[in-house]
C-alpha atoms as a PDB file:
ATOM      1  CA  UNK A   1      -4.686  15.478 -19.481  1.00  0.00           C
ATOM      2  CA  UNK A   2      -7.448  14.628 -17.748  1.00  0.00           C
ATOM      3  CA  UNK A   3     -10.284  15.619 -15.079  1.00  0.00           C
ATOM      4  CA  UNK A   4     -10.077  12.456 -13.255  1.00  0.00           C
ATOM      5  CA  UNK A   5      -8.490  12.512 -10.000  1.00  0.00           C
ATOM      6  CA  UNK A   6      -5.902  10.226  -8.994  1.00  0.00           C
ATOM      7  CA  UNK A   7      -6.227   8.597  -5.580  1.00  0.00           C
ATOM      8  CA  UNK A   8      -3.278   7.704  -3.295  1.00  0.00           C
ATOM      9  CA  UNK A   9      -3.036   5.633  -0.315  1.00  0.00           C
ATOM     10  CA  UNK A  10      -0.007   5.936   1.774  1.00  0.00           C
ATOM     11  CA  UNK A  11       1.645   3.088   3.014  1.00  0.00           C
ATOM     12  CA  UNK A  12       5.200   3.971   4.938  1.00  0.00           C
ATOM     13  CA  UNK A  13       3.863   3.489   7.875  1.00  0.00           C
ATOM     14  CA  UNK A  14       2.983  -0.051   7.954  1.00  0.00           C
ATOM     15  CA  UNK A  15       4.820  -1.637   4.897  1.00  0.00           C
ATOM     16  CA  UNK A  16       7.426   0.984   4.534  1.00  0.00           C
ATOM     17  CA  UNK A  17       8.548   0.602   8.511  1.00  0.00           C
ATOM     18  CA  UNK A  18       7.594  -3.232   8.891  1.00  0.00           C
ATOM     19  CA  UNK A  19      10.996  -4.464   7.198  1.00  0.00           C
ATOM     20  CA  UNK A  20      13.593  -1.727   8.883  1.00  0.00           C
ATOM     21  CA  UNK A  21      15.931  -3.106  11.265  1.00  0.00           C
ATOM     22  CA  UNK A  22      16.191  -0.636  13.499  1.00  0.00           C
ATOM     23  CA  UNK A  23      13.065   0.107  15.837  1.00  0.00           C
ATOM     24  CA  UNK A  24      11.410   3.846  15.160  1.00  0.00           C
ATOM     25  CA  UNK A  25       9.536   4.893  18.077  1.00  0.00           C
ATOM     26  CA  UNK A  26       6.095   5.152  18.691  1.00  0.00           C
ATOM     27  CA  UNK A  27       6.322   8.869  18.858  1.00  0.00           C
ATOM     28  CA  UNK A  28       8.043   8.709  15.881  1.00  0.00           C
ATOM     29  CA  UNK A  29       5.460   7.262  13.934  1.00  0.00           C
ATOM     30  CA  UNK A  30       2.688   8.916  15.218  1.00  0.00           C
ATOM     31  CA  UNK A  31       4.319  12.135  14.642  1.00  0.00           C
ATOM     32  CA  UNK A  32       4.815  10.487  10.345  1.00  0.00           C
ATOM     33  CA  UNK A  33       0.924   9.265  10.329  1.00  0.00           C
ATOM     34  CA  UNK A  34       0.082  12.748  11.823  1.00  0.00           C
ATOM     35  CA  UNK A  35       2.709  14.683   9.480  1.00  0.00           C
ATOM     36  CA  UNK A  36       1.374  12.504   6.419  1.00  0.00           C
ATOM     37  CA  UNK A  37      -2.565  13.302   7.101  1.00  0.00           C
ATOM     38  CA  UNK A  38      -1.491  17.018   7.173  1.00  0.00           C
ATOM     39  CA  UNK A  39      -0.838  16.933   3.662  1.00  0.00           C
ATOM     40  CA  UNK A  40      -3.913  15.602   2.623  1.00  0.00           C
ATOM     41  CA  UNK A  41      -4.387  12.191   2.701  1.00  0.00           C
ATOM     42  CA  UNK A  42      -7.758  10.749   2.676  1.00  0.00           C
ATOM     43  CA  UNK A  43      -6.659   6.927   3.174  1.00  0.00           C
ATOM     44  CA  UNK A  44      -3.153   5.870   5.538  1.00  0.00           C
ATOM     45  CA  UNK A  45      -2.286   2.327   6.707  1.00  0.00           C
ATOM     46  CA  UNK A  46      -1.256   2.820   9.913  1.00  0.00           C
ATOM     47  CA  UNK A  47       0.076   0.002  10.990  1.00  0.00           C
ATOM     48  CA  UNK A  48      -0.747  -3.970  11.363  1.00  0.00           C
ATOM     49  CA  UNK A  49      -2.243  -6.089  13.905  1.00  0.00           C
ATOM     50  CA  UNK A  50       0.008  -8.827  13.187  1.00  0.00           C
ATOM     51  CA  UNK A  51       1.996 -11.097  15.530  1.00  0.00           C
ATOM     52  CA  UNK A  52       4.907  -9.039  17.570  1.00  0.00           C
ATOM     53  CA  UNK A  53       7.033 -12.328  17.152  1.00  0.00           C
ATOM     54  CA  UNK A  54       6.612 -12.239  13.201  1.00  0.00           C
ATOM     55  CA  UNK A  55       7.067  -8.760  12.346  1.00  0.00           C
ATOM     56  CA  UNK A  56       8.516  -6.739  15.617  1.00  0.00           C
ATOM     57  CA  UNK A  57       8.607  -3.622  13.940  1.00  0.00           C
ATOM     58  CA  UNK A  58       4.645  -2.811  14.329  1.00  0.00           C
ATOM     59  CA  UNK A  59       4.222  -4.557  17.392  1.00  0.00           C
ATOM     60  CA  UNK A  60       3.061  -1.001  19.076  1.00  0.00           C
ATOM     61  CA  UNK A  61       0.414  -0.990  16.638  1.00  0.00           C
ATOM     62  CA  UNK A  62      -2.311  -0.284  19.295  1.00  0.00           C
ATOM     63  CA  UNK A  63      -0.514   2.362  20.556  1.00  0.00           C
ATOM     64  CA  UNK A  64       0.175   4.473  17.153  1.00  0.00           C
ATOM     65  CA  UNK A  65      -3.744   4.037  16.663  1.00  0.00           C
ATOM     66  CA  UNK A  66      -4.344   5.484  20.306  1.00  0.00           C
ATOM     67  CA  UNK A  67      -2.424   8.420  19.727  1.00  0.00           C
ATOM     68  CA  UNK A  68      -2.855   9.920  16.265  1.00  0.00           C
ATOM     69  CA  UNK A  69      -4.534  12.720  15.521  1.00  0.00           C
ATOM     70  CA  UNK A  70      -7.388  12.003  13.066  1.00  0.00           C
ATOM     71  CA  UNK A  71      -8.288  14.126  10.322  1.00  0.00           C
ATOM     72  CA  UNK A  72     -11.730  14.389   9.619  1.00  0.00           C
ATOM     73  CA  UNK A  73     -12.352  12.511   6.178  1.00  0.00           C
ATOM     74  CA  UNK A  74      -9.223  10.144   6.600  1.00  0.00           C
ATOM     75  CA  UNK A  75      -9.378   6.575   6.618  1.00  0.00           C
ATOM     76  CA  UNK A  76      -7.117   4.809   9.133  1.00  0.00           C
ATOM     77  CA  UNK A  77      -6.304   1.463   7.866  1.00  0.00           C
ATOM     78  CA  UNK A  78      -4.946  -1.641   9.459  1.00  0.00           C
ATOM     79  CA  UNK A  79      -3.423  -4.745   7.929  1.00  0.00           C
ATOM     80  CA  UNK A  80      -4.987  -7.842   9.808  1.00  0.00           C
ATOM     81  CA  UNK A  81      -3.816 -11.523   9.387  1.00  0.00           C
ATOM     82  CA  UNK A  82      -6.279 -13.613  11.046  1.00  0.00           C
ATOM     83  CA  UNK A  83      -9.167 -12.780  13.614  1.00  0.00           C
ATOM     84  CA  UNK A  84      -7.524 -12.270  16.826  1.00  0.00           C
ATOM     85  CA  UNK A  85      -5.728  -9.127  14.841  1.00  0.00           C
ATOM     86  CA  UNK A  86      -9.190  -8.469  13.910  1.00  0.00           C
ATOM     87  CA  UNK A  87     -10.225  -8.247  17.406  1.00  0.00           C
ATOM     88  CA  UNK A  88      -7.294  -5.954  18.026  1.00  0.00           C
ATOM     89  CA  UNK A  89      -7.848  -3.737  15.668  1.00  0.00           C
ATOM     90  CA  UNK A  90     -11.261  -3.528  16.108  1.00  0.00           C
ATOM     91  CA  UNK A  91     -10.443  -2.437  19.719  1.00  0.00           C
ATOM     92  CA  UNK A  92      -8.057   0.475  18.426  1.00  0.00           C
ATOM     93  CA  UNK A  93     -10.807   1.445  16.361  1.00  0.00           C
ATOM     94  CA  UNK A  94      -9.162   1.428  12.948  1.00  0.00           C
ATOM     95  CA  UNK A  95     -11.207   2.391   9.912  1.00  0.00           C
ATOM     96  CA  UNK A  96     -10.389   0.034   7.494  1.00  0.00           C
ATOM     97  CA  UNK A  97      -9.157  -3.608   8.054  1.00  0.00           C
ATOM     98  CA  UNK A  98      -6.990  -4.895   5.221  1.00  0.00           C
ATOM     99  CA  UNK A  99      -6.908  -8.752   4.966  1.00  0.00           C
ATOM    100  CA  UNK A 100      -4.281 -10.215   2.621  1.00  0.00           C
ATOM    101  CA  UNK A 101      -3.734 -13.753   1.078  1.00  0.00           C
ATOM    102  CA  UNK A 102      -1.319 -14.322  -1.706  1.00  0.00           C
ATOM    103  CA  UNK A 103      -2.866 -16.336  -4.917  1.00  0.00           C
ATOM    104  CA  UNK A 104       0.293 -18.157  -4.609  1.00  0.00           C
ATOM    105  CA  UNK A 105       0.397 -21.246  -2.655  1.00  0.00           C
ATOM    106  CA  UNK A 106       3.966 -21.145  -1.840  1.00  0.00           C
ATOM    107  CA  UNK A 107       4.131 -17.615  -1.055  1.00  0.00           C
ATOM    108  CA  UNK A 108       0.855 -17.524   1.509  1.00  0.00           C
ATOM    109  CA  UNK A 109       2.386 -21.020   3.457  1.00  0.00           C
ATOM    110  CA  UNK A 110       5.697 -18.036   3.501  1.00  0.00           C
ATOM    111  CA  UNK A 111       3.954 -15.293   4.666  1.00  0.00           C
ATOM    112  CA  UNK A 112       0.971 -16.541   6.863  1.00  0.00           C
ATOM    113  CA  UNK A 113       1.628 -19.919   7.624  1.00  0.00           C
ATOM    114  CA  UNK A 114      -0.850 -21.308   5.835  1.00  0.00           C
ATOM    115  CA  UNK A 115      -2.607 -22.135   2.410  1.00  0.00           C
ATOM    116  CA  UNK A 116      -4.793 -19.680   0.825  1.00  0.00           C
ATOM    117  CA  UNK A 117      -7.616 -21.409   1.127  1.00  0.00           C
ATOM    118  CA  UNK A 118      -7.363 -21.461   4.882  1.00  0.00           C
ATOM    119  CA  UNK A 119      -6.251 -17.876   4.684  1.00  0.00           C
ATOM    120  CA  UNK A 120      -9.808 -16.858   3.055  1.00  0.00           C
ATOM    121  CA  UNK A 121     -11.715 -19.303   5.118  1.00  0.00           C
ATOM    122  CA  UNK A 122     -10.018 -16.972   7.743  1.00  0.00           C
ATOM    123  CA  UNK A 123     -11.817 -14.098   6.564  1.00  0.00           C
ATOM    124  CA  UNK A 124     -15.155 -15.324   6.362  1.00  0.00           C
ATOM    125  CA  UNK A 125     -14.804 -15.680  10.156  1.00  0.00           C
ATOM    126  CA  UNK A 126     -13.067 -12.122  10.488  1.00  0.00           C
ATOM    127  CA  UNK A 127     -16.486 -10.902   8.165  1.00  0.00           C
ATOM    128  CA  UNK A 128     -18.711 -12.746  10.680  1.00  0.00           C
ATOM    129  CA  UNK A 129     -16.616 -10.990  13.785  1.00  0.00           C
ATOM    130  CA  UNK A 130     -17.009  -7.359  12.382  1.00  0.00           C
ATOM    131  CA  UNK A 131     -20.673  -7.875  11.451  1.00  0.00           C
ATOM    132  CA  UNK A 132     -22.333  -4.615  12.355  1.00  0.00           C
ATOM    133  CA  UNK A 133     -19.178  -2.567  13.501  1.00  0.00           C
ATOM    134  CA  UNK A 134     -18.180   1.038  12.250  1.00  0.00           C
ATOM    135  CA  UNK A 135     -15.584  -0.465   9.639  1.00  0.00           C
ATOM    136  CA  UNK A 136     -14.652  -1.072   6.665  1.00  0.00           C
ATOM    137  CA  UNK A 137     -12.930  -4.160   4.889  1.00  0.00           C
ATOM    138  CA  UNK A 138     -10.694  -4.520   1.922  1.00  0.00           C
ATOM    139  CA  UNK A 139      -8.804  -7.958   0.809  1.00  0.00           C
ATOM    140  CA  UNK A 140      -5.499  -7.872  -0.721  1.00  0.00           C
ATOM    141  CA  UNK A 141      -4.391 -10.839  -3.621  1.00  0.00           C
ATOM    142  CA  UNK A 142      -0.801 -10.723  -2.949  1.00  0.00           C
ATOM    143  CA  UNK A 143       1.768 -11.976  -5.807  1.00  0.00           C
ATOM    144  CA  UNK A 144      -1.464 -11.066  -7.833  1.00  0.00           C
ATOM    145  CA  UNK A 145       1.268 -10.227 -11.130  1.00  0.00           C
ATOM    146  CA  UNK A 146       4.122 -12.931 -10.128  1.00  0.00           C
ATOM    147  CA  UNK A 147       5.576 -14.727  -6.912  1.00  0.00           C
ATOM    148  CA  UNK A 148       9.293 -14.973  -6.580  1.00  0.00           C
ATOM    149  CA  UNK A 149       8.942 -19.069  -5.808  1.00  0.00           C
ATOM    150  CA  UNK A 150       6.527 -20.205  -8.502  1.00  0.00           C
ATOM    151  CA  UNK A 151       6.757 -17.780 -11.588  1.00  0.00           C
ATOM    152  CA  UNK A 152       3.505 -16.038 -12.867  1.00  0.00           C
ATOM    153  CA  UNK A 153       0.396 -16.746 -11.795  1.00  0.00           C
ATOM    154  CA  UNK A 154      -2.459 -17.374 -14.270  1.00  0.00           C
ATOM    155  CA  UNK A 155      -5.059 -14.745 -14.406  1.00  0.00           C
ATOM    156  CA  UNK A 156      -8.091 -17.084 -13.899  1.00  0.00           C
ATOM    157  CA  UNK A 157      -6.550 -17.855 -10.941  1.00  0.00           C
ATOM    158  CA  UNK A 158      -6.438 -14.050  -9.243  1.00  0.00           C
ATOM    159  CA  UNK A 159     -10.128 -13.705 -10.658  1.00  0.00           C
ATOM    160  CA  UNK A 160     -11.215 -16.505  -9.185  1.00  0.00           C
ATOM    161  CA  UNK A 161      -9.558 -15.015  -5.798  1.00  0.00           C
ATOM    162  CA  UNK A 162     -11.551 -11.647  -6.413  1.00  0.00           C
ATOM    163  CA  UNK A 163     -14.516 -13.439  -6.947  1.00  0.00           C
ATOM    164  CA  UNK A 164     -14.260 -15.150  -3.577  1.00  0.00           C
ATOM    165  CA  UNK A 165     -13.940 -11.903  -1.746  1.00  0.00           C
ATOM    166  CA  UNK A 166     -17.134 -10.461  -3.341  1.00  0.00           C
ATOM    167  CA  UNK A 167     -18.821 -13.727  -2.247  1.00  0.00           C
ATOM    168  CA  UNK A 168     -18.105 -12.895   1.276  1.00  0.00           C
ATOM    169  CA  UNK A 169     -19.538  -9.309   1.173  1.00  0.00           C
ATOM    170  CA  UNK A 170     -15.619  -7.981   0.985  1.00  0.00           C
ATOM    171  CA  UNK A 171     -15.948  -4.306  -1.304  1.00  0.00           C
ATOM    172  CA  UNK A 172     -12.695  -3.416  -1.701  1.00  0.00           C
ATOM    173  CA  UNK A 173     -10.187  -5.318  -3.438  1.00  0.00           C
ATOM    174  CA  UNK A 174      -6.262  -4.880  -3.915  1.00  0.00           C
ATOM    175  CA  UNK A 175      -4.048  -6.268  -6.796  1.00  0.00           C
ATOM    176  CA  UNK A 176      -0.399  -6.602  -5.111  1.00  0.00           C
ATOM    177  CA  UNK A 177       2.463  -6.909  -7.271  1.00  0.00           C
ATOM    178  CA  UNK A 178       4.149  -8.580  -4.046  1.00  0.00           C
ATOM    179  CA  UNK A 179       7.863  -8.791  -5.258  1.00  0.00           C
ATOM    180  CA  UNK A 180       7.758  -6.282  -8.470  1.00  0.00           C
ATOM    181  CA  UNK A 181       7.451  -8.561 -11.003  1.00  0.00           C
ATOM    182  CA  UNK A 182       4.523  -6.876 -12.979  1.00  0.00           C
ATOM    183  CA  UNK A 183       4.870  -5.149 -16.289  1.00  0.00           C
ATOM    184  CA  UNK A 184       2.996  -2.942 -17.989  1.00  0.00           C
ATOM    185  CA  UNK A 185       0.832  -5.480 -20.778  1.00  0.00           C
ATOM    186  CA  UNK A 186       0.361  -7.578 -17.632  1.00  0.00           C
ATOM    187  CA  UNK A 187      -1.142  -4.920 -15.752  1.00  0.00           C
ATOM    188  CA  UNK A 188      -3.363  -3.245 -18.180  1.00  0.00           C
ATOM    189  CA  UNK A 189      -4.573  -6.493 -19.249  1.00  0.00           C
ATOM    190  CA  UNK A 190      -5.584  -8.037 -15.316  1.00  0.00           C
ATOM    191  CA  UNK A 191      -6.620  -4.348 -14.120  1.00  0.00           C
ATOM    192  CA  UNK A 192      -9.076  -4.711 -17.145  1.00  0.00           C
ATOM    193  CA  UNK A 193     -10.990  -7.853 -16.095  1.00  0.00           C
ATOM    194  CA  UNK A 194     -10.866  -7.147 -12.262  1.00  0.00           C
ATOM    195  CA  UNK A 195     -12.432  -3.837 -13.276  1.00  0.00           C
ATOM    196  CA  UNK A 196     -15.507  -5.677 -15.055  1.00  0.00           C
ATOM    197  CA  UNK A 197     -15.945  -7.160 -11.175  1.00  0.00           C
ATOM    198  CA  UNK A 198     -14.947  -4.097  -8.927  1.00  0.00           C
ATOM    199  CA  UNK A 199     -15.791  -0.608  -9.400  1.00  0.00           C
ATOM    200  CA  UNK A 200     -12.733   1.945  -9.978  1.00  0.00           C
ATOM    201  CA  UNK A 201     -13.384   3.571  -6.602  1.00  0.00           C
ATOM    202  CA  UNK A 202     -13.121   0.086  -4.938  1.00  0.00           C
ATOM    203  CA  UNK A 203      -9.894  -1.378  -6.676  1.00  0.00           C
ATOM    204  CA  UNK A 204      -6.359  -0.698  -5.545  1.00  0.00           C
ATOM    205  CA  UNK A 205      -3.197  -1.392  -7.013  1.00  0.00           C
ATOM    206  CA  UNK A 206      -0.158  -2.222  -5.256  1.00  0.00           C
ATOM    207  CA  UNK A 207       3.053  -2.162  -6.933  1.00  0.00           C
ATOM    208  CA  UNK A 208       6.733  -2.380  -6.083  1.00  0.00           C
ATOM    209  CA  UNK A 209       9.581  -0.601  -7.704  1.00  0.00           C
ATOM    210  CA  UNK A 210      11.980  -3.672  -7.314  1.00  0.00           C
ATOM    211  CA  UNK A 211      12.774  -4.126 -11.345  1.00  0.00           C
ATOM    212  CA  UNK A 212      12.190  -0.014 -12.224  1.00  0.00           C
ATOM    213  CA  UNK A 213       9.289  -0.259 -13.185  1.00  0.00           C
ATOM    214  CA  UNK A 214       6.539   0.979 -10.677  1.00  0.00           C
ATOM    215  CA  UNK A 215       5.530   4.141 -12.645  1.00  0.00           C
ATOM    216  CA  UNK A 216       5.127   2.515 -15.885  1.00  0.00           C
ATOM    217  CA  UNK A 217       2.808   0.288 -14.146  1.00  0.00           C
ATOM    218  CA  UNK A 218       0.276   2.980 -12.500  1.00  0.00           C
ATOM    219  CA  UNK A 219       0.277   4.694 -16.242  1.00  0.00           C
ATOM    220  CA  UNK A 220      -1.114   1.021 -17.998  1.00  0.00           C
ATOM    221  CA  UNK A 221      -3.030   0.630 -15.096  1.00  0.00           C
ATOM    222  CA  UNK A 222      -4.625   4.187 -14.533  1.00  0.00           C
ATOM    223  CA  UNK A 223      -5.385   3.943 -18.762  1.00  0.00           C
ATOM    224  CA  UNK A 224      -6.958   0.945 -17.939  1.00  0.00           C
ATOM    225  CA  UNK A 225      -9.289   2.617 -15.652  1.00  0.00           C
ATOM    226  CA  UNK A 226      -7.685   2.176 -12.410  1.00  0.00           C
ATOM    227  CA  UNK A 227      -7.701   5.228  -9.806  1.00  0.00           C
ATOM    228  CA  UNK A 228      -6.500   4.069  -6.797  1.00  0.00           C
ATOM    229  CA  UNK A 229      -2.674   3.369  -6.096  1.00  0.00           C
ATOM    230  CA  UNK A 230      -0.632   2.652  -2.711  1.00  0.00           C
ATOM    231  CA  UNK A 231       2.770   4.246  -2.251  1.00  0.00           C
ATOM    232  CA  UNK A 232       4.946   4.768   0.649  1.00  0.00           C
ATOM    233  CA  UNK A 233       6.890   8.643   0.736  1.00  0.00           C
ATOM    234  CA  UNK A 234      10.925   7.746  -0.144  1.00  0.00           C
ATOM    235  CA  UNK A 235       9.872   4.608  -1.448  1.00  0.00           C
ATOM    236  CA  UNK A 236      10.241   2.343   1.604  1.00  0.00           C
ATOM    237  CA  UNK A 237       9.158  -0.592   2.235  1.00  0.00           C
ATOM    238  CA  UNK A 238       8.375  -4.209   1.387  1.00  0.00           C
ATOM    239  CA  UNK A 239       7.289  -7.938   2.337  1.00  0.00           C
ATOM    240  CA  UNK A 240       9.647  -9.795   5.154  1.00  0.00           C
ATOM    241  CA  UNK A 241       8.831 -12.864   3.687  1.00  0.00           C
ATOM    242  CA  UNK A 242       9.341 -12.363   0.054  1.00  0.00           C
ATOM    243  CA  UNK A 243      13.033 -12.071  -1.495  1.00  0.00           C
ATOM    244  CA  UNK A 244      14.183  -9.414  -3.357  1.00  0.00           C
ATOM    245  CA  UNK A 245      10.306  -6.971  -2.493  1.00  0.00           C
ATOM    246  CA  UNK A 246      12.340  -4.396  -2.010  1.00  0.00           C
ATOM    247  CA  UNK A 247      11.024  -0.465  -1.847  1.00  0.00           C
ATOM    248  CA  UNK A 248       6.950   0.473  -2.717  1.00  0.00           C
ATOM    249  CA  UNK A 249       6.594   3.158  -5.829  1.00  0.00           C
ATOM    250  CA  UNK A 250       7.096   5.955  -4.638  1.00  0.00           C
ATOM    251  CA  UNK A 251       4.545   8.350  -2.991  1.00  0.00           C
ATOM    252  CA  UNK A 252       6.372  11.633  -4.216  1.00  0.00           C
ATOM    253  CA  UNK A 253       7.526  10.329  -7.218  1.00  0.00           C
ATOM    254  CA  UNK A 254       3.666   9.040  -8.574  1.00  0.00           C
ATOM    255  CA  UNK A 255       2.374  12.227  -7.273  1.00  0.00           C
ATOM    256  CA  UNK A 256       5.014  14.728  -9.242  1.00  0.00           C
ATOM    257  CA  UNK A 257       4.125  12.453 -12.051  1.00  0.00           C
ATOM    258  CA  UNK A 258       0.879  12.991 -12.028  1.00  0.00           C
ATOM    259  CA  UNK A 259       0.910  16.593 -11.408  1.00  0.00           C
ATOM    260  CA  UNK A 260       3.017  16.716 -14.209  1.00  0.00           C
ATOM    261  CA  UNK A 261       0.477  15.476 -16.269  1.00  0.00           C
ATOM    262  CA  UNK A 262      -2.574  17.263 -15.145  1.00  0.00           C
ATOM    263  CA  UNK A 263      -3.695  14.528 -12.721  1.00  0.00           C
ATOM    264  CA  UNK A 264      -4.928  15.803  -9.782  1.00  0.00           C
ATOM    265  CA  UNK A 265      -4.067  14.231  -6.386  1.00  0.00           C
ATOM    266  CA  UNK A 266      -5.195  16.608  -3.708  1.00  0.00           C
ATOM    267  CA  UNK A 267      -2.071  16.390  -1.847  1.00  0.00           C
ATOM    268  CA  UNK A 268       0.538  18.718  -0.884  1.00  0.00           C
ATOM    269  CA  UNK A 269       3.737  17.527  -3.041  1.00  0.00           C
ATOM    270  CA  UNK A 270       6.245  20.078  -1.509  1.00  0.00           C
ATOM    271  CA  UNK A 271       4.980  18.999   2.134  1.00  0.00           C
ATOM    272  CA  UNK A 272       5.801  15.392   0.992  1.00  0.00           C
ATOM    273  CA  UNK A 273       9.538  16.294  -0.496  1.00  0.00           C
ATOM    274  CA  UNK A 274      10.241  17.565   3.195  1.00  0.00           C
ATOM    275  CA  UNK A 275       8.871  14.834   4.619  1.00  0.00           C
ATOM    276  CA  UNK A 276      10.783  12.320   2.588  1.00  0.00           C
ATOM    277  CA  UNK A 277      14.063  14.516   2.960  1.00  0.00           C
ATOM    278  CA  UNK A 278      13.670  13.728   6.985  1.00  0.00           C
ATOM    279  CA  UNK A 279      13.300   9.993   6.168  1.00  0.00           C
ATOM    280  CA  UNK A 280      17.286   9.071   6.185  1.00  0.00           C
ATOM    281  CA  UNK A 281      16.969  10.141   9.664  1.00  0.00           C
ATOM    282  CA  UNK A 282      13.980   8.556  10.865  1.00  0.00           C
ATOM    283  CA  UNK A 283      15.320   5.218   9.540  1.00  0.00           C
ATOM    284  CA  UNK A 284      18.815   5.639   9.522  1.00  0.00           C
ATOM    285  CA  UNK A 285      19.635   5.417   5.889  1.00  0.00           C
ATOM    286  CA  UNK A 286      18.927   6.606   2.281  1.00  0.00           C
ATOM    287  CA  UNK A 287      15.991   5.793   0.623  1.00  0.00           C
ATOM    288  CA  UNK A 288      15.157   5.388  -3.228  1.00  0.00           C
ATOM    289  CA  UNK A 289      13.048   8.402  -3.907  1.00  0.00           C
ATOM    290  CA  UNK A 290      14.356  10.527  -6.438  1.00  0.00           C
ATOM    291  CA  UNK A 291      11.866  13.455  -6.487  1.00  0.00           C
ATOM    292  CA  UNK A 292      13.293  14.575  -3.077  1.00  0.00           C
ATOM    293  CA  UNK A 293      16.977  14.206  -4.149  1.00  0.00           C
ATOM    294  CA  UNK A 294      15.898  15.825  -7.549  1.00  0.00           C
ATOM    295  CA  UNK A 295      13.485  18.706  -6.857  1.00  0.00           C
ATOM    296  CA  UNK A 296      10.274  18.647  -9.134  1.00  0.00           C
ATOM    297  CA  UNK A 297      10.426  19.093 -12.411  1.00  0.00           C
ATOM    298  CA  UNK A 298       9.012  23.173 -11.706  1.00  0.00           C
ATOM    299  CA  UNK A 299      12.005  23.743  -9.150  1.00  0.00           C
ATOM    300  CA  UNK A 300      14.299  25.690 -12.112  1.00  0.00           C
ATOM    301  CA  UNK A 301      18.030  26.792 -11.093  1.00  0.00           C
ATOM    302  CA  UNK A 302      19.852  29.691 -11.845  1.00  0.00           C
ATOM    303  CA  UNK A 303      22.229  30.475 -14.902  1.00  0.00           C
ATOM    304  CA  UNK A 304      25.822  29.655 -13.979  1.00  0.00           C
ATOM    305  CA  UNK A 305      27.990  32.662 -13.996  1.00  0.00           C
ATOM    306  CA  UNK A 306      29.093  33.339 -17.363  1.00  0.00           C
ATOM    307  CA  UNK A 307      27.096  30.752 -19.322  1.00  0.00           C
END
């Protein structure tokens, strides 16, 4: 279909493990971040640098970062809230710090405690702090496509949040559809005018499966221009703070997709069905993926006697 390649950020390991309720060990996920770059991953989150009280799950965030084996031409990301997770992550010597403030009002006082505005005056400080070290920083708009308190949010609005990153020297942006509210007009229509602002290498989109509708949003936003997509393998995941955000797209699902139609990923799709088949027992329960229940769509079966 095309000679563009598709590029694919996995996720599981921060928001896919941050809203189980059961703990998964360090080892555990070190073993997942290290199983995950082996099938050829050139960006992971991690983890987050994020309060231990707030979101338990990741609170041996330092730890996972200390221990993982780093693929040359990876990029280890961490999701920082504020600038003492900065410093953190700084000192685990992540790759990539991911800051995140929702264009809603009511959905950034829910998840961070605060109003957006303080949220991005936040970052310029965190931008000030990392001035001259080895890393990279990308901003997240969360509810960028809806937020499950105040409805849809007007486009001006995310643009004008976009534009504020870029003002503070921030070069890669993320468009989060928080709580999975996006569809796919929506999508190709905002992807369009953040793309006039960010180049396609720099823009990520974020979306949840929560309504059925992930996939159909990477296709209007990839034929929009987008190439860059998060996912989390089994489709695990979402926000703590937002109702109903169940379960990213998901990472073996997108990438049989676009195999399927001639998009080329550069990861190992069979290494990620095994992966995501070991999931239930990492976490204790099912998870939404259908690839890995399924097979891909090349995995034929034999003739039933006598048919």
């Amino acid at each position: 279909m095309t000679d563009a390649a598709m590029l694919v950020q996995e996720v599981a390991p921060r928001d896919g493990l941050q809203i189980e309720a059961a703990w998964v060990e360090t080892a555990d996920k070190i073993a997942l971040v290290d199983a995950l770059s082996g099938t050829g991953f050139s960006r992971i989150e991690v983890s987050s640098f994020v309060s231990p009280k707030a979101v338990p799950a990741l609170r041996d965030a330092a730890a996972v970062f200390s221990r993982i084996r780093r693929r040359p031409g990876t990029v280890y990301v961490a999701l920082v809230p504020n600038p003492k997770g900065a410093e953190r992550a700084l000192a685990a010597g992540v790759d990539e710090i991911n800051l995140v403030a929702s264009v809603s009002e009511t959905h950034n006082r829910a998840n961070m405690g605060m109003s957006p505005a303080d949220s991005i005056a936040g970052f310029a400080r965190i931008m000030d702090s990392v001035r001259g070290a080895p890393v990279s920083i990308n901003a997240t708009v969360a509810t960028a496509f809806g937020c499950p308190f105040e409805g849809g949010q007007p486009d001006d609005r995310v643009i004008a949040q976009v534009e504020r990153y870029l003002s503070l020297g921030i070069t890669g942006v993320t468009l989060a559809d928080t709580t999975g509210m996006a569809n796919p007009r929506q999508v190709e229509r905002l992807v369009t005018r953040v793309l006039a602002l960010v180049p396609a290498e720099r823009l990520t989109l974020h979306f949840h499966n929560t309504r059925g509708v992930g996939l159909a949003n990477v296709l209007a936003a990839w034929q929009a221009g987008a190439r860059r997509f998060d996912a989390a393998l089994g489709g695990l995941g979402g926000c703590p703070f937002a109702p109903g955000a169940t379960g990213n797209i998901c990472t073996e699902d997108l990438v049989s997709m676009a195999h399927e139609m001639g998009i080329p990923t550069g990861l190992d799709l069979p290494a990620l069905i095994a992966l995501s088949r070991d999931l239930p027992r990492l976490v204790g329960h099912d998870v939404p993926g259908q690839v890995a229940k399924a097979g891909r769509p090349c995995d034929l079966h034999p003739v039933p006697q006598g048919a």
